[in-house]
PDB file of N, CA and C in Angstrom:
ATOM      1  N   UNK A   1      17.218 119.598  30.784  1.00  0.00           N
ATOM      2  CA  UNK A   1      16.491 118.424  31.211  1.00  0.00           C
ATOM      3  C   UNK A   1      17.314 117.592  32.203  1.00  0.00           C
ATOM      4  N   UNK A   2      18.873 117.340  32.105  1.00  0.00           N
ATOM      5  CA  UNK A   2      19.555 116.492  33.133  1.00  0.00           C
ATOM      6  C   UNK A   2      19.284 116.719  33.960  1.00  0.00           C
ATOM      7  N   UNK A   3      19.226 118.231  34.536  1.00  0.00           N
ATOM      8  CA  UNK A   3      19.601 118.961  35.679  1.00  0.00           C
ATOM      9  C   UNK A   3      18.471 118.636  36.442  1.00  0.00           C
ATOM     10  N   UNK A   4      17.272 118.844  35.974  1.00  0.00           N
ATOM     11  CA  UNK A   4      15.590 118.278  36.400  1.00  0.00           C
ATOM     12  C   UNK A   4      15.950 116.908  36.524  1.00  0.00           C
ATOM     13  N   UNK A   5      16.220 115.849  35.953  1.00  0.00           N
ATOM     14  CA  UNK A   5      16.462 114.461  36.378  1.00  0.00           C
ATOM     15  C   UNK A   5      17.329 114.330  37.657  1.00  0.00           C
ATOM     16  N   UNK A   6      18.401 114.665  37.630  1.00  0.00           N
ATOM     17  CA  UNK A   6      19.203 114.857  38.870  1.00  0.00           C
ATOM     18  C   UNK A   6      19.253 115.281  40.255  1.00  0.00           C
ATOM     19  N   UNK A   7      18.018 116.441  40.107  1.00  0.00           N
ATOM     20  CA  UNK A   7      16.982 116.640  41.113  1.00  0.00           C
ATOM     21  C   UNK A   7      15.827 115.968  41.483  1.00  0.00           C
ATOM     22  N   UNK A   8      15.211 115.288  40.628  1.00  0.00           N
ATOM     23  CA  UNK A   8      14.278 114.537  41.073  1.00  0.00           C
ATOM     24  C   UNK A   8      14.823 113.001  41.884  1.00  0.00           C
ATOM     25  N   UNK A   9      16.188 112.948  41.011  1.00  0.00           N
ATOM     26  CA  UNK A   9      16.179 111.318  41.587  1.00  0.00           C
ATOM     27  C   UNK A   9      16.984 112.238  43.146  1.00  0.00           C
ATOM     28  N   UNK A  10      17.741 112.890  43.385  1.00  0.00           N
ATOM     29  CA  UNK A  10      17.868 113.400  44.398  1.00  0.00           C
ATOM     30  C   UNK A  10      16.549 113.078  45.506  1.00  0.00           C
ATOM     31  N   UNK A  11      16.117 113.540  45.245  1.00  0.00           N
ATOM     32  CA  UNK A  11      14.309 113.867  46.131  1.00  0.00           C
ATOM     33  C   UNK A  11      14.189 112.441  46.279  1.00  0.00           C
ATOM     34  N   UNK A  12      13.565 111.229  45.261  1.00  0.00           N
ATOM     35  CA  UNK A  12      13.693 110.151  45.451  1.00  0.00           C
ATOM     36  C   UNK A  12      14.634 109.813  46.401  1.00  0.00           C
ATOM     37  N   UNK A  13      15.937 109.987  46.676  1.00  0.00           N
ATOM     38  CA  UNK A  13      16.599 109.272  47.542  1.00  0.00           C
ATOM     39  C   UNK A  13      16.718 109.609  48.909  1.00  0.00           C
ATOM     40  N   UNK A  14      15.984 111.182  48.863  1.00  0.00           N
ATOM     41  CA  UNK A  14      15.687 111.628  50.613  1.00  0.00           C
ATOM     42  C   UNK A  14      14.373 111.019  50.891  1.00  0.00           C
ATOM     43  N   UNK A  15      13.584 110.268  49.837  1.00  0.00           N
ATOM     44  CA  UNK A  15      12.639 110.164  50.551  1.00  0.00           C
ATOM     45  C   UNK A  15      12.902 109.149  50.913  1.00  0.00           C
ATOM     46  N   UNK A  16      13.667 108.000  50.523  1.00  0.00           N
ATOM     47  CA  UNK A  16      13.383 106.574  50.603  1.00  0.00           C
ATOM     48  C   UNK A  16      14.269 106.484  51.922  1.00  0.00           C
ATOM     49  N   UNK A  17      15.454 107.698  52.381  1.00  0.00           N
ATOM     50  CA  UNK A  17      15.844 107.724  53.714  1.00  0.00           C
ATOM     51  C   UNK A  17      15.111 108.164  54.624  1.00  0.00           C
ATOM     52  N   UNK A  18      14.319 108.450  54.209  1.00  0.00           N
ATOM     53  CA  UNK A  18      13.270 109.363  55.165  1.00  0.00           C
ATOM     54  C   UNK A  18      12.143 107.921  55.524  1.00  0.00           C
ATOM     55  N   UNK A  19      11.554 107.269  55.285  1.00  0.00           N
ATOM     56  CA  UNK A  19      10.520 106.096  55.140  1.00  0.00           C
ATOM     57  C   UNK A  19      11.516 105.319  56.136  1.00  0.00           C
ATOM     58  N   UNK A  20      12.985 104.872  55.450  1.00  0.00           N
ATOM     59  CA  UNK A  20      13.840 104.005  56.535  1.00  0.00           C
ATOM     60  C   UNK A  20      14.145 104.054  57.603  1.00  0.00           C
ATOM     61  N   UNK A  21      14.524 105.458  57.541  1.00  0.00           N
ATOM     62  CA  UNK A  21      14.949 105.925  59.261  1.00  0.00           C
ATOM     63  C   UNK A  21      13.617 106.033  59.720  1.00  0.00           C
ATOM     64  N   UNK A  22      12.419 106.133  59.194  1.00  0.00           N
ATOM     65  CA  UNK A  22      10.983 106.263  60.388  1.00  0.00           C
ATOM     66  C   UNK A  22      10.933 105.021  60.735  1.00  0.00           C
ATOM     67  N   UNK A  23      10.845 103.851  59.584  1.00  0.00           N
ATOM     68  CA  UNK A  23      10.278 102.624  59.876  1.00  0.00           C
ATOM     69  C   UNK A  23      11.566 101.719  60.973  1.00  0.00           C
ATOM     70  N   UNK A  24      12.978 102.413  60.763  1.00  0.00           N
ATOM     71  CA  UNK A  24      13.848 101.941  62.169  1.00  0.00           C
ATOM     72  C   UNK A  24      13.064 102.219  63.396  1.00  0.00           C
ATOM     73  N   UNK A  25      12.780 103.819  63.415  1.00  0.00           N
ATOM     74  CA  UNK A  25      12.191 104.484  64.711  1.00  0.00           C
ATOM     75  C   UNK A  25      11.155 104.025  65.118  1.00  0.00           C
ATOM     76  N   UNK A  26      10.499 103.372  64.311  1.00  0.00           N
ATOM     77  CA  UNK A  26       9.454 102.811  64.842  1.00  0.00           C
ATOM     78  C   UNK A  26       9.232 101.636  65.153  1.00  0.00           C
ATOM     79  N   UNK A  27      10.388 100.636  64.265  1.00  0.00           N
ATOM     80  CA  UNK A  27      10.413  99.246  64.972  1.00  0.00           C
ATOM     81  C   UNK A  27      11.115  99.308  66.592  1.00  0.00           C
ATOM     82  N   UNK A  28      12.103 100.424  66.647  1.00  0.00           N
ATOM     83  CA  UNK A  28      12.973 100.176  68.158  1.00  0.00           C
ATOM     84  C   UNK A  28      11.909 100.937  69.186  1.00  0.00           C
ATOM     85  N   UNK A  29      10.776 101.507  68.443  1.00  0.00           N
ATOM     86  CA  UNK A  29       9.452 102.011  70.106  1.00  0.00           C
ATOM     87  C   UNK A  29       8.591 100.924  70.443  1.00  0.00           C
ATOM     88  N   UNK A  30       8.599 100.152  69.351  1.00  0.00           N
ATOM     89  CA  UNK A  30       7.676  98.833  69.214  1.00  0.00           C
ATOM     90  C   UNK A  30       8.201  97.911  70.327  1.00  0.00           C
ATOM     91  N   UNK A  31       9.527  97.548  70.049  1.00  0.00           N
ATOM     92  CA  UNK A  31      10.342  96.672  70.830  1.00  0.00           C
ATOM     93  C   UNK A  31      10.692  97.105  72.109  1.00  0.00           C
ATOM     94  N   UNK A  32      10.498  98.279  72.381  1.00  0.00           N
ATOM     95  CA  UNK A  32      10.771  98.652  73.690  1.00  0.00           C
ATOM     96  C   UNK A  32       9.142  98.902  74.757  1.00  0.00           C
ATOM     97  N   UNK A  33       8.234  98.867  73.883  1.00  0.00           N
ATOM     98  CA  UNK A  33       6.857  99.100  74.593  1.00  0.00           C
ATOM     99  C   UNK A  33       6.250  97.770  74.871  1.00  0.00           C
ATOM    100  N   UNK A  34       6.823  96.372  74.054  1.00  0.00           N
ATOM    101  CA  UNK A  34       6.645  95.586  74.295  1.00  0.00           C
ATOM    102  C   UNK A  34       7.567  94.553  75.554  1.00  0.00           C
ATOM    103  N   UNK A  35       8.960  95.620  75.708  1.00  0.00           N
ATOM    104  CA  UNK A  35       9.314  94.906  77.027  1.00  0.00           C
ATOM    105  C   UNK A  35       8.636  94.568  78.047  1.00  0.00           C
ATOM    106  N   UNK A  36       9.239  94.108  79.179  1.00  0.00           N
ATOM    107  CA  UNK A  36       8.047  93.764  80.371  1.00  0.00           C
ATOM    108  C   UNK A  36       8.745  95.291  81.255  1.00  0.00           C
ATOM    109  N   UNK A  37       7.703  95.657  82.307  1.00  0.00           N
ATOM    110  CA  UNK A  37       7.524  96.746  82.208  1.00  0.00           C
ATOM    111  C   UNK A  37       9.085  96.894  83.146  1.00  0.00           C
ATOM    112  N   UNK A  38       9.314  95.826  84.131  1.00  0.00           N
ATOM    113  CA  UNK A  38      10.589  95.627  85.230  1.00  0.00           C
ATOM    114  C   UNK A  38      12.096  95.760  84.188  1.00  0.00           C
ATOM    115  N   UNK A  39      11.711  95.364  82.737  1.00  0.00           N
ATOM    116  CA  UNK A  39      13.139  95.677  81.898  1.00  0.00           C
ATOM    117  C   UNK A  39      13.472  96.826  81.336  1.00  0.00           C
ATOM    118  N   UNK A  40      12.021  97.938  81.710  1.00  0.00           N
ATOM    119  CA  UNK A  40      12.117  98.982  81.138  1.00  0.00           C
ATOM    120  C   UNK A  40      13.045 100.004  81.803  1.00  0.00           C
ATOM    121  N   UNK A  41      14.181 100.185  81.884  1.00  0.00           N
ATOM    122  CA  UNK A  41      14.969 100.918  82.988  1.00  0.00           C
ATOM    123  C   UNK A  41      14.956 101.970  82.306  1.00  0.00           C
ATOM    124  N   UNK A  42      14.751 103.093  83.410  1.00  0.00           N
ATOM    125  CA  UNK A  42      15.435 104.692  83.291  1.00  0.00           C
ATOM    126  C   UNK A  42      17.094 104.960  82.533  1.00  0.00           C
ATOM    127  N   UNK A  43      17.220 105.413  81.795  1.00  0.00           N
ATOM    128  CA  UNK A  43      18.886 105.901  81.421  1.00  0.00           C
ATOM    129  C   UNK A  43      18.781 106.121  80.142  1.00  0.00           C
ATOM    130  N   UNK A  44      19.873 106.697  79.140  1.00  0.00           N
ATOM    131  CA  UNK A  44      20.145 105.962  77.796  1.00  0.00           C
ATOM    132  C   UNK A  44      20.011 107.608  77.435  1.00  0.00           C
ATOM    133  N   UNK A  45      20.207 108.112  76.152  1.00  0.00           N
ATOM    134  CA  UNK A  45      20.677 109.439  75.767  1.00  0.00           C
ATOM    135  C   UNK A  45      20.287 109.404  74.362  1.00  0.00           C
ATOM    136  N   UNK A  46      19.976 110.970  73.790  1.00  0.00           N
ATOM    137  CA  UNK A  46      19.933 110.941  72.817  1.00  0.00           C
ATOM    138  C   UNK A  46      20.949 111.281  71.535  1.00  0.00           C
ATOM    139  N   UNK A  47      22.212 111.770  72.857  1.00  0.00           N
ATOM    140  CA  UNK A  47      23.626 112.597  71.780  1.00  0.00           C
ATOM    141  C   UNK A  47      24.831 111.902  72.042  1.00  0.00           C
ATOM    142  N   UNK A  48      24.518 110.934  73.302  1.00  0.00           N
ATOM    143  CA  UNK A  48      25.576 110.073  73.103  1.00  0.00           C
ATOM    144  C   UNK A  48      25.646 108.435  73.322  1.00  0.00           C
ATOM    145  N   UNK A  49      26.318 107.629  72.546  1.00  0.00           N
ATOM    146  CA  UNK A  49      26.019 106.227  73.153  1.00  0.00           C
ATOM    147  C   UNK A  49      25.890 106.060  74.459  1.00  0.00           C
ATOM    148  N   UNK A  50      25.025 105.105  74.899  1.00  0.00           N
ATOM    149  CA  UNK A  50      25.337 104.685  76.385  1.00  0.00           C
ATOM    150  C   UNK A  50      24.970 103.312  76.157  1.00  0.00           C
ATOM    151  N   UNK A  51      25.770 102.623  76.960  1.00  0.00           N
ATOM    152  CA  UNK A  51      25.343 101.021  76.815  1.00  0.00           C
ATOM    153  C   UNK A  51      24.090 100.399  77.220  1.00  0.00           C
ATOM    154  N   UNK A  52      23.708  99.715  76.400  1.00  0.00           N
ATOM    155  CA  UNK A  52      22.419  99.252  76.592  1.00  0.00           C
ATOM    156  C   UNK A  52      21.036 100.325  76.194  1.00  0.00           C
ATOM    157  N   UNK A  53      21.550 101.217  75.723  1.00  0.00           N
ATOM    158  CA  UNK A  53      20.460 102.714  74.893  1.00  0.00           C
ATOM    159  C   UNK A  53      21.103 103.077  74.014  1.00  0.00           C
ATOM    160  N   UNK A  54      21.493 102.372  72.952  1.00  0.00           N
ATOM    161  CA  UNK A  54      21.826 102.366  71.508  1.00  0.00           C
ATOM    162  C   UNK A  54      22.089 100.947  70.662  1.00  0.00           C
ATOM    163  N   UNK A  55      21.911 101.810  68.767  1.00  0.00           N
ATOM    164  CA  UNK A  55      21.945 100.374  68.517  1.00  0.00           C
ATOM    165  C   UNK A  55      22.647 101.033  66.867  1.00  0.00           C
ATOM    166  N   UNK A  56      24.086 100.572  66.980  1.00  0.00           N
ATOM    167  CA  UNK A  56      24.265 100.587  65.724  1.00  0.00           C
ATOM    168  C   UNK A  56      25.187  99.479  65.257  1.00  0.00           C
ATOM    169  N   UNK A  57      24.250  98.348  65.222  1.00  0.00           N
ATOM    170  CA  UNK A  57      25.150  97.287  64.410  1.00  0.00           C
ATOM    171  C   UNK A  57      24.228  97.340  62.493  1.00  0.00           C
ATOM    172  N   UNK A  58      23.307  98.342  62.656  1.00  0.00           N
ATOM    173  CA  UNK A  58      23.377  98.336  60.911  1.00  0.00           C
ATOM    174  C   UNK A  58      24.042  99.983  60.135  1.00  0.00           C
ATOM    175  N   UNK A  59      25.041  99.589  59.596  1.00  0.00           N
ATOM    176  CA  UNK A  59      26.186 100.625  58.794  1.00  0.00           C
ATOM    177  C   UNK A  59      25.375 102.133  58.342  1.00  0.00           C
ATOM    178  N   UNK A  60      23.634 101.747  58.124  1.00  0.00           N
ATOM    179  CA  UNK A  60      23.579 102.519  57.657  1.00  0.00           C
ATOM    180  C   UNK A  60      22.446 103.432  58.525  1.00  0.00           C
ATOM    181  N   UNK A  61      22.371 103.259  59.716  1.00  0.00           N
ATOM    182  CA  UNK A  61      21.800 104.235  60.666  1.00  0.00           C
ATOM    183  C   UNK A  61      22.108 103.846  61.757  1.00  0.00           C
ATOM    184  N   UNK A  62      21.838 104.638  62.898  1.00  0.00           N
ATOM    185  CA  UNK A  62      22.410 104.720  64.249  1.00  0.00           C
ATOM    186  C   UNK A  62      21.085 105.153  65.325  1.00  0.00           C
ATOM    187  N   UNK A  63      20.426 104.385  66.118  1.00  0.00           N
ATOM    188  CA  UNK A  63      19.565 104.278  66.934  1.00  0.00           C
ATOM    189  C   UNK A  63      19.295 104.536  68.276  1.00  0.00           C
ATOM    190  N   UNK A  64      19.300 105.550  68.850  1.00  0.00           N
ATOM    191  CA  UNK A  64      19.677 106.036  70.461  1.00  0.00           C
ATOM    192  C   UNK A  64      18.452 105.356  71.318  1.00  0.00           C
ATOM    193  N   UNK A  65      17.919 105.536  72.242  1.00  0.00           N
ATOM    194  CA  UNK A  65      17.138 105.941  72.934  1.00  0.00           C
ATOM    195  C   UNK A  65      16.971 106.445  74.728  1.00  0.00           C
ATOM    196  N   UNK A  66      16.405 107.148  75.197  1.00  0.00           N
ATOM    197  CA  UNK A  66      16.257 107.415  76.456  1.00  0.00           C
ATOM    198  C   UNK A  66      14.883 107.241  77.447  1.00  0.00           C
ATOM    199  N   UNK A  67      14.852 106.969  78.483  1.00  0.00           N
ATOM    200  CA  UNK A  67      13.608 106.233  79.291  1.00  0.00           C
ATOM    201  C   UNK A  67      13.866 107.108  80.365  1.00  0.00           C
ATOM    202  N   UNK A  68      12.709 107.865  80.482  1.00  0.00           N
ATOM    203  CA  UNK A  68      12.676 108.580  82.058  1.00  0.00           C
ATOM    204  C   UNK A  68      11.401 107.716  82.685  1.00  0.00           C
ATOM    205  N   UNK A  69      11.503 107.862  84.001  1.00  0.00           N
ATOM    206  CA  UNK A  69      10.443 107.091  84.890  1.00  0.00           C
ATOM    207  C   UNK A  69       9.705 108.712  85.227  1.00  0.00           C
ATOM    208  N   UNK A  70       8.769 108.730  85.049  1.00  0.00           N
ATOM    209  CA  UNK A  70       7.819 110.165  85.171  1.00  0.00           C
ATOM    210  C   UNK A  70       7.361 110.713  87.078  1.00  0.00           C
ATOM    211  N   UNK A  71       7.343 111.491  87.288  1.00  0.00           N
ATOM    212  CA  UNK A  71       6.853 111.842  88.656  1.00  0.00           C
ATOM    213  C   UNK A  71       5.391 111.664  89.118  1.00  0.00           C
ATOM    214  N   UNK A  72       5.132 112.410  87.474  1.00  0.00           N
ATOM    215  CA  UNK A  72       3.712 112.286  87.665  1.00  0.00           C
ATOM    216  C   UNK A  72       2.982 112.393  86.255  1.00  0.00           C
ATOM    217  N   UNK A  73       1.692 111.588  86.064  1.00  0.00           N
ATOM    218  CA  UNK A  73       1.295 110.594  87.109  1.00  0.00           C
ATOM    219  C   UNK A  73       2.674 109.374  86.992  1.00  0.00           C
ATOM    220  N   UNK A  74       2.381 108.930  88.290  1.00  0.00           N
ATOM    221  CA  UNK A  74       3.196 108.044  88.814  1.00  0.00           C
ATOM    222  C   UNK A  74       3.063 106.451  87.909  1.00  0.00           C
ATOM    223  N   UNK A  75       4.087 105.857  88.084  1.00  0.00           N
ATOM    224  CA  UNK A  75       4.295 104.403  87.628  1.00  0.00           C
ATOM    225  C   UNK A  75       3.947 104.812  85.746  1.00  0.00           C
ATOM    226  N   UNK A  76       4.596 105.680  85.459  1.00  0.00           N
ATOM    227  CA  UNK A  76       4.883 106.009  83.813  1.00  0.00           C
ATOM    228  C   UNK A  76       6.099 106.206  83.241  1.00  0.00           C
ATOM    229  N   UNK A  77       6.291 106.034  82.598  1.00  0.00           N
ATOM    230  CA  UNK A  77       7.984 105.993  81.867  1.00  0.00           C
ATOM    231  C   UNK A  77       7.820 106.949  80.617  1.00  0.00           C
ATOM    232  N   UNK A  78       8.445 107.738  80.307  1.00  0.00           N
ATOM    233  CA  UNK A  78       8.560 108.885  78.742  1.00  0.00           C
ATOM    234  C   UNK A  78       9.595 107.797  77.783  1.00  0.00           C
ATOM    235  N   UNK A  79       9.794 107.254  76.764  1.00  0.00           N
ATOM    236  CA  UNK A  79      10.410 106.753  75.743  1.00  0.00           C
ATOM    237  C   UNK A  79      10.373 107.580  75.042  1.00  0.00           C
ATOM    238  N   UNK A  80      11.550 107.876  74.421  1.00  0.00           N
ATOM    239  CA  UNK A  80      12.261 108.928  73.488  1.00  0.00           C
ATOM    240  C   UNK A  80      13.274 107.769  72.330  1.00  0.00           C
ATOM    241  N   UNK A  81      12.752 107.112  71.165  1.00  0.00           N
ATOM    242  CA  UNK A  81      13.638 107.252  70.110  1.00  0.00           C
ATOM    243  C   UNK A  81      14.092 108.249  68.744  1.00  0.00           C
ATOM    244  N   UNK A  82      15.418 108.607  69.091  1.00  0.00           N
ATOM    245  CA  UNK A  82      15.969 108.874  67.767  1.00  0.00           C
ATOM    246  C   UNK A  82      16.750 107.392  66.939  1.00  0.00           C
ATOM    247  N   UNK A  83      16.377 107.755  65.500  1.00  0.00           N
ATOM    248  CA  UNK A  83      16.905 107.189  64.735  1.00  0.00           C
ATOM    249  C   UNK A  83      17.274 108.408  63.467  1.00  0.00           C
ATOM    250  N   UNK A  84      18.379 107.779  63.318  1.00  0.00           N
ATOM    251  CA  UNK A  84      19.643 108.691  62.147  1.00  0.00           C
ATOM    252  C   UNK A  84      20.287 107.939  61.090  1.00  0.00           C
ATOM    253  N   UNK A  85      19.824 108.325  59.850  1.00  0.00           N
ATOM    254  CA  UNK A  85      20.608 107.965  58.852  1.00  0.00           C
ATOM    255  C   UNK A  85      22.316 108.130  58.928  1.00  0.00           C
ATOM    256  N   UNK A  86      22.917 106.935  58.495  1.00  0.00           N
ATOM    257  CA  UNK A  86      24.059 107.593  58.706  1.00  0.00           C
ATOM    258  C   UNK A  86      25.172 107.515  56.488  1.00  0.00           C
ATOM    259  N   UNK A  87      25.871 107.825  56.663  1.00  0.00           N
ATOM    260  CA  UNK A  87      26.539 107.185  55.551  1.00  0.00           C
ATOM    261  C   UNK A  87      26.524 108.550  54.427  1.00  0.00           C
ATOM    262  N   UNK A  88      26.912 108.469  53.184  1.00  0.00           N
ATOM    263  CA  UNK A  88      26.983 109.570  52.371  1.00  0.00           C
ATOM    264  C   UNK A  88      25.668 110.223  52.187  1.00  0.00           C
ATOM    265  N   UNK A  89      25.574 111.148  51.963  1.00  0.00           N
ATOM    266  CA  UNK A  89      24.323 111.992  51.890  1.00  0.00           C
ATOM    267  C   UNK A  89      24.190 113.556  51.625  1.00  0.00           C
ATOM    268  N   UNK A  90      23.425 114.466  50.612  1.00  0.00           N
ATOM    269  CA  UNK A  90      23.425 115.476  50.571  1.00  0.00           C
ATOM    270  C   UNK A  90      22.359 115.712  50.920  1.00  0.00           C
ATOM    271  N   UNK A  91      22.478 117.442  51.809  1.00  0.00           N
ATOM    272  CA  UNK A  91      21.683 117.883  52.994  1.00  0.00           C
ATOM    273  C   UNK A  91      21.915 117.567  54.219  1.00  0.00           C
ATOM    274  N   UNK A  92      20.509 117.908  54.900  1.00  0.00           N
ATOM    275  CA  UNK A  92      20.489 117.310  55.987  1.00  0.00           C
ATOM    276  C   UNK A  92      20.490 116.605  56.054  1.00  0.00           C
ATOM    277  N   UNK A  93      20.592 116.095  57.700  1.00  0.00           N
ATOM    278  CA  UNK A  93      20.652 114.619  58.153  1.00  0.00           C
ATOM    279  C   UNK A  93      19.465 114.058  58.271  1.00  0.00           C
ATOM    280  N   UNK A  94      19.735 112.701  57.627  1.00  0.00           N
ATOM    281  CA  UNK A  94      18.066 112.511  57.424  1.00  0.00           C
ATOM    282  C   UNK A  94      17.728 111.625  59.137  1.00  0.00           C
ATOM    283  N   UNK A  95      16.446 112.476  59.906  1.00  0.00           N
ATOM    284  CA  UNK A  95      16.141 111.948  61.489  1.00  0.00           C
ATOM    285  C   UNK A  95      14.988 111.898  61.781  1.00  0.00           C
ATOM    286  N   UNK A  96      14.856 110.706  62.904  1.00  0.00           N
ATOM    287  CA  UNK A  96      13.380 110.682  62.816  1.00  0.00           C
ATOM    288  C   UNK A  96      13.268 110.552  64.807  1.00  0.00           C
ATOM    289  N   UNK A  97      12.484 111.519  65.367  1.00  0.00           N
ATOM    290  CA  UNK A  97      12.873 111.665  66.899  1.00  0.00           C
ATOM    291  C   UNK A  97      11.075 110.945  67.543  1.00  0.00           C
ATOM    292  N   UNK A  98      10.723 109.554  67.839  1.00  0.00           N
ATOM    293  CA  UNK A  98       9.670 109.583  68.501  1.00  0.00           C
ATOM    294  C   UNK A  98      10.094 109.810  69.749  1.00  0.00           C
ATOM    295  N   UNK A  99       8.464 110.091  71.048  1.00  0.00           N
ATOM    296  CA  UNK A  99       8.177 110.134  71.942  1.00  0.00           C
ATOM    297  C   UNK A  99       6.828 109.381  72.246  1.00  0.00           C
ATOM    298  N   UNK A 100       6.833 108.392  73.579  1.00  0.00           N
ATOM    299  CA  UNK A 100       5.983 107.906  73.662  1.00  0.00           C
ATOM    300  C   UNK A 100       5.486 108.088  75.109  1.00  0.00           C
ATOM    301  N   UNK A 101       4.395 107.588  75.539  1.00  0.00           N
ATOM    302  CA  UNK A 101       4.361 107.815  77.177  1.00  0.00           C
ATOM    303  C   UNK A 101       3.987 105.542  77.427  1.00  0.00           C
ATOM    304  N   UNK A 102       4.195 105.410  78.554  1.00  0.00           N
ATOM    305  CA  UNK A 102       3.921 103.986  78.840  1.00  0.00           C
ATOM    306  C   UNK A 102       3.280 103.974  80.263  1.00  0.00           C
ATOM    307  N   UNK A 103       2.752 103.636  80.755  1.00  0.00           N
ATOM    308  CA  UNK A 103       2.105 103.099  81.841  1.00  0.00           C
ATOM    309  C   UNK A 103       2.312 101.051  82.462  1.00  0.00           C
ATOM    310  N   UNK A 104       2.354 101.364  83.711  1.00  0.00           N
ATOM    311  CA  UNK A 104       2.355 100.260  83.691  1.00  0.00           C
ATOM    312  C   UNK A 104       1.080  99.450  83.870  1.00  0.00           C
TER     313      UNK A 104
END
């Protein structure tokens, strides 16, 4: 019976990283779709910091993102957030990768 308890609360605790890191990923697409469209600059990465396209002042995840300006159709931008659990953890890494398109 432990062994079944120990697994379940396991599961419990990927999920509740799993809900956090979405609901990060989804507050930092929110905040960025609501910029004005002139602050929305091209740059920023998904594997490595770059200033001003990341965000980890909370200990327990780490927030990238990247902005391409599109060719076509024209006057569109691609938004790409990852958000990553960070801190002790068994398994995988718990990640959550949106993509959005924007228009101006």
């Amino acid at each position: 019976m432990a062994p079944l308890f120990i697994q379940a609360a396991s599961a419990n605790d990927a999920g509740a990283d799993m809900g956090s890191v979405g609901a990060i990923a989804v507050d930092r697409m929110e905040q960025l779709r609501q910029e004005l469209w002139r602050n929305v600059k091209a740059g920023g990465s998904l594997t490595t910091n770059v200033d001003g396209y990341f965000d980890d002042s909370d200990p327990d995840f780490l927030v990238r993102w990247r902005i391409t300006d599109n060719a076509s159709p024209t006057n569109t931008k691609t938004i790409t957030v990852l958000a990553v659990a960070r801190g002790n953890q068994t398994g995988p890494r718990r990640r959550v990768e949106l993509t959005s398109a924007r228009g101006r």
